[in-house]
Protein backbone atom coordinates (compact mmCIF):
# COMPACT_ATOMS: atom_id res chain seq x y z
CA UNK A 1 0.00 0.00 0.00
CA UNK A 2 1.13 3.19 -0.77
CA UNK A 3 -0.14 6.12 1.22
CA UNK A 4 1.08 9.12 -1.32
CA UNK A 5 0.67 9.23 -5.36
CA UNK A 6 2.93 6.24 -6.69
CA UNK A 7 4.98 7.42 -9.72
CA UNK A 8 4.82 3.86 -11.26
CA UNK A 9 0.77 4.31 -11.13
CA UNK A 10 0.48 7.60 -12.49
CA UNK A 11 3.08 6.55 -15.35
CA UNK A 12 0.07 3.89 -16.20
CA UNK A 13 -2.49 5.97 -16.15
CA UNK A 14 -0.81 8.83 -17.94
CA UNK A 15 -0.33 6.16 -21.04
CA UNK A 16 -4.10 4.45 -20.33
CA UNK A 17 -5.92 6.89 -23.34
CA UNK A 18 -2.79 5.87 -25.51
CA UNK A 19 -2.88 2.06 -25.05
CA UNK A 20 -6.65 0.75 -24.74
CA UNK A 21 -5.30 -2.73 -24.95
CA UNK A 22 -4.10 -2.04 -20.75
CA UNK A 23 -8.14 -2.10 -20.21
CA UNK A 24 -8.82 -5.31 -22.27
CA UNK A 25 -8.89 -7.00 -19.07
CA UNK A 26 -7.91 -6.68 -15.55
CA UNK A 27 -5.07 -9.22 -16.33
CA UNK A 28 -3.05 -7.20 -19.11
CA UNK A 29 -3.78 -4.39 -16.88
CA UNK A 30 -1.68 -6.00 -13.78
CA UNK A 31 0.74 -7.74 -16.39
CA UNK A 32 1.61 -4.29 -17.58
CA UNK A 33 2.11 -2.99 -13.90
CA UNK A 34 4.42 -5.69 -12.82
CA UNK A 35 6.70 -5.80 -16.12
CA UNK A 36 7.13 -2.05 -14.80
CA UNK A 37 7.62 -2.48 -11.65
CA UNK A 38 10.52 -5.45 -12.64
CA UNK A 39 11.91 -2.64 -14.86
CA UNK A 40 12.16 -0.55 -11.90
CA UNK A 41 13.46 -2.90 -9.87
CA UNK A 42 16.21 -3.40 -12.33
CA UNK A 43 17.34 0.02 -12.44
CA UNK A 44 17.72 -0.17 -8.53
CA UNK A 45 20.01 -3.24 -9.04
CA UNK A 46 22.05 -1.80 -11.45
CA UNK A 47 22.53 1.44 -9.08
CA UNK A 48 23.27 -1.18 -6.38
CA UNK A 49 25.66 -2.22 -8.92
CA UNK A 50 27.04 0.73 -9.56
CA UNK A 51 27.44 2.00 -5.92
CA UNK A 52 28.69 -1.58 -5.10
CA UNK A 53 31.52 -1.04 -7.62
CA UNK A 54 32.80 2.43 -5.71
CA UNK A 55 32.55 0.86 -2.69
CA UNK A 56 34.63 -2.37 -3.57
CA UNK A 57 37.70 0.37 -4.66
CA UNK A 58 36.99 2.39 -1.34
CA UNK A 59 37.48 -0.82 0.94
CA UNK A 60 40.76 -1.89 -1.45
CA UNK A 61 42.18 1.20 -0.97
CA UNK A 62 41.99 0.17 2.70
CA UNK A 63 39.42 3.17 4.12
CA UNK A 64 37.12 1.73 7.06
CA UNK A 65 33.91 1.38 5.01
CA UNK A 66 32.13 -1.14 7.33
CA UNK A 67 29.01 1.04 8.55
CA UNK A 68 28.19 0.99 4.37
CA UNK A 69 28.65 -2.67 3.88
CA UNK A 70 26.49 -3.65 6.35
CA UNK A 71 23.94 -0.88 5.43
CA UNK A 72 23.77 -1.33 2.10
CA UNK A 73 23.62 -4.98 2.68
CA UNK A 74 20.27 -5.02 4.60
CA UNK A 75 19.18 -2.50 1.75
CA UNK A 76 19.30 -5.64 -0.46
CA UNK A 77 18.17 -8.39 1.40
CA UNK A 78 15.04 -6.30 2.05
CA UNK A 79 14.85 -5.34 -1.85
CA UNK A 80 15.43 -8.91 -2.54
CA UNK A 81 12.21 -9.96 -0.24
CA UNK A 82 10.17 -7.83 -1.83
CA UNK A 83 11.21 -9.10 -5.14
CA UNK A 84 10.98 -12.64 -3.95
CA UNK A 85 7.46 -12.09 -3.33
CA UNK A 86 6.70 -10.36 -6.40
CA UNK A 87 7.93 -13.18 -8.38
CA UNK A 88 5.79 -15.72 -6.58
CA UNK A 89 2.98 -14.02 -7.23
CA UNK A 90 4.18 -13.80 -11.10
CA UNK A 91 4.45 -17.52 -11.07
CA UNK A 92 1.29 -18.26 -9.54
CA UNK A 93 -0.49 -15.65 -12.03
CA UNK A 94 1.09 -17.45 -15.27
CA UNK A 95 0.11 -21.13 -13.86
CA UNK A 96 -3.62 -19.61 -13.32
CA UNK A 97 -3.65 -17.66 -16.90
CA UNK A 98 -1.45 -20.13 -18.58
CA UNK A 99 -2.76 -20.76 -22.31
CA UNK A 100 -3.73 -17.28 -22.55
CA UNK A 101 -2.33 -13.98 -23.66
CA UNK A 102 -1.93 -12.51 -19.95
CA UNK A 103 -0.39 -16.08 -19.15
CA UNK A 104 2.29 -15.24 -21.70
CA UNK A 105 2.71 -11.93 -20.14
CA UNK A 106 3.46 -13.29 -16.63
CA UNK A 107 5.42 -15.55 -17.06
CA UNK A 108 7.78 -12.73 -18.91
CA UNK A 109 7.45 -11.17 -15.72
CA UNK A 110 8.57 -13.93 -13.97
CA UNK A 111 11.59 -14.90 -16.20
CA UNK A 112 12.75 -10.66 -15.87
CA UNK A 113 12.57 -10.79 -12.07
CA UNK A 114 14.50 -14.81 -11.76
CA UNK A 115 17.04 -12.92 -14.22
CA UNK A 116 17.26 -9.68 -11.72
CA UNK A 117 17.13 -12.10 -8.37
CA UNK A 118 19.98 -13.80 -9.51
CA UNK A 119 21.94 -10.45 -10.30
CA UNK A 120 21.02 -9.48 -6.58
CA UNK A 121 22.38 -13.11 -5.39
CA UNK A 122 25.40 -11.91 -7.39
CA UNK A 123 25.87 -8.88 -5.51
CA UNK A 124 24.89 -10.28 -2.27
CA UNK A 125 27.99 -12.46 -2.49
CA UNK A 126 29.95 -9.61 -3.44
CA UNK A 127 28.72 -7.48 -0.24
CA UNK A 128 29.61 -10.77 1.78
CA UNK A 129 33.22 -10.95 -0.12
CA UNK A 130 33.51 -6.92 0.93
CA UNK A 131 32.48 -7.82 4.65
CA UNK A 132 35.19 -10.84 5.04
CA UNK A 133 37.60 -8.47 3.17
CA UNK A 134 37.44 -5.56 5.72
CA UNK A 135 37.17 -7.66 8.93
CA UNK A 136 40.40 -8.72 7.61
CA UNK A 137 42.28 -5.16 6.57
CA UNK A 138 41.16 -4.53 10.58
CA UNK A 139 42.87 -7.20 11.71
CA UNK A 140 45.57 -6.48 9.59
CA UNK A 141 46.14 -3.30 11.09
CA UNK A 142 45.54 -4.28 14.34
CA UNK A 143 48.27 -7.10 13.74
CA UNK A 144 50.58 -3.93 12.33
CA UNK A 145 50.19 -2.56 15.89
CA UNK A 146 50.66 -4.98 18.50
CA UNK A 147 53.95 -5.96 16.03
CA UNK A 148 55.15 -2.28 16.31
CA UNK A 149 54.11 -2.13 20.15
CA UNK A 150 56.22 -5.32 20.37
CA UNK A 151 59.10 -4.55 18.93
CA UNK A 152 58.94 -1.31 20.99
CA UNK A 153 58.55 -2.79 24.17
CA UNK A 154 61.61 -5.75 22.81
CA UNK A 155 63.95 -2.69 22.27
CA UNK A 156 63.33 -0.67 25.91
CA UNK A 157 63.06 -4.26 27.96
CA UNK A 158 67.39 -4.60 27.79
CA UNK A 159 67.54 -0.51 27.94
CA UNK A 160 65.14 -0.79 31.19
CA UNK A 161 67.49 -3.31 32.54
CA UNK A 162 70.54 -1.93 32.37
CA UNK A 163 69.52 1.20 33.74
CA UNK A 164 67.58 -0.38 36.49
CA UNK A 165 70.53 -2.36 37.42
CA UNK A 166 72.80 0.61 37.18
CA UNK A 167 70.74 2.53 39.05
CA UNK A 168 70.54 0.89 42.39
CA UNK A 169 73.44 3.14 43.60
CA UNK A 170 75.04 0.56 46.30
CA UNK A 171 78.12 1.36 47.79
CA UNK A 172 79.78 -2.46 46.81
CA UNK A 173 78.96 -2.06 43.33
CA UNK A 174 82.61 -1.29 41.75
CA UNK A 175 81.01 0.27 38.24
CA UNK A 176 80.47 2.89 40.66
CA UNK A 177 83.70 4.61 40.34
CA UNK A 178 84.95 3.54 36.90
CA UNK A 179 85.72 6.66 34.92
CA UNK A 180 83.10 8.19 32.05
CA UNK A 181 80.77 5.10 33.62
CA UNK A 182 77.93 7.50 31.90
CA UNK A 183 78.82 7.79 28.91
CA UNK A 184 79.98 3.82 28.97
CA UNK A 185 76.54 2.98 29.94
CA UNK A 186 75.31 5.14 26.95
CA UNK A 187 77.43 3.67 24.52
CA UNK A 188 76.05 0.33 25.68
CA UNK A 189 72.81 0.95 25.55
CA UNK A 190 73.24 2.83 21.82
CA UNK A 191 75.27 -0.70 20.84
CA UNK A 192 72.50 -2.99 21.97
CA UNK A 193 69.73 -0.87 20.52
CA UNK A 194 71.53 -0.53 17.23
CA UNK A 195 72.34 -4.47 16.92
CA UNK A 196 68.19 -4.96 17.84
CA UNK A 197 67.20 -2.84 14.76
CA UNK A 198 69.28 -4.32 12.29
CA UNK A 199 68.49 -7.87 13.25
CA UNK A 200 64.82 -6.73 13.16
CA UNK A 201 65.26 -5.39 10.24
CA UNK A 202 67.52 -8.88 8.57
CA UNK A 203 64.00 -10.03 9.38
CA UNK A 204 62.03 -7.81 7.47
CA UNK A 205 60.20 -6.97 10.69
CA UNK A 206 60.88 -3.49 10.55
């Protein structure tokens, strides 16, 4: 039910006083309203198609599109449900006309909307391919973190421990009085960092 003007009506009755065959029978009448409103359903599909296609180069070129997926997704499984039912009543309308011209009609009906279903199944799989594709570019980059967090934490844990261990300032400790013990302990810790980041990097870790 539609509670304002439908446009797919009023394009019917607009072209009613230039095709009297639409009021031969109540039959060509509705066959004539749901070939339209499969054409019209097609054009959504195709814009689905389109908009499917931008969206499939935004998530490759790794931007968090997930909210849209998802979105868009529900947009066609409701579309498609709507269309499902459509096309049931098609093929129930052709099996009740069959042998006769409306007969013909609906079962064109029917064959356009199995032919725009399966386009939508098409997509649908797509939309699930997009969904699988950027649950894995997050954990990709959530991977990318922890690694650099790691390797952050692997460089400071020796620099922590030499300065903790240098810093407990007893009086038996003989490091205590070794001359330029600072800028020994510097050196050191510059060595070991700088051996760290070329092994990590040998390991293409870096």
């Amino acid at each position: 039910m539609h509670l304002k003007p439908d446009p797919l009506l009023a394009e019917v009755a607009h072209e009613l006083h230039e095709r009297p065959d639409l009021l031969a029978g109540a039959g060509s009448l509705l066959a004539d309203i749901g070939q339209r409103a499969a054409d019209g359903f097609l054009g959504q599909v195709d814009a689905f198609d389109d908009a499917f296609d931008t969206l499939e180069d935004s998530v490759l070129a790794r931007h968090d599109r997930a909210r849209d997926v998802f979105r868009r997704r529900q947009k066609l499984h409701g579309l498609r449900l709507t269309m499902a039912d459509l096309r049931r009543t098609a093929g129930q309308l052709a099996r009740r006309e069959s042998g006769s011209t409306d007969g013909g009609a609906f079962v064109d009906m029917y064959e356009s909307l199995y032919h725009i279903i399966d386009n939508m199944d098409a997509l649908r799989d797509t939309l699930t391919g997009l969904v699988d594709l950027q649950l894995n570019q997050r954990s990709m980059r959530l991977n990318e973190i922890m690694k650099f967090l790691t390797i952050f934490s692997t460089i400071f844990l020796p620099i922590t421990f030499i300065t903790g261990f240098f810093g407990m300032n007893l009086h038996s400790m003989p490091e205590l009085g070794v001359g330029f013990g600072q800028e020994w302990t510097l050196g050191l810790v510059l060595a070991i960092v700088s051996v760290m980041l070329y092994v990590f990097s040998r390991k293409g870790w870096l």
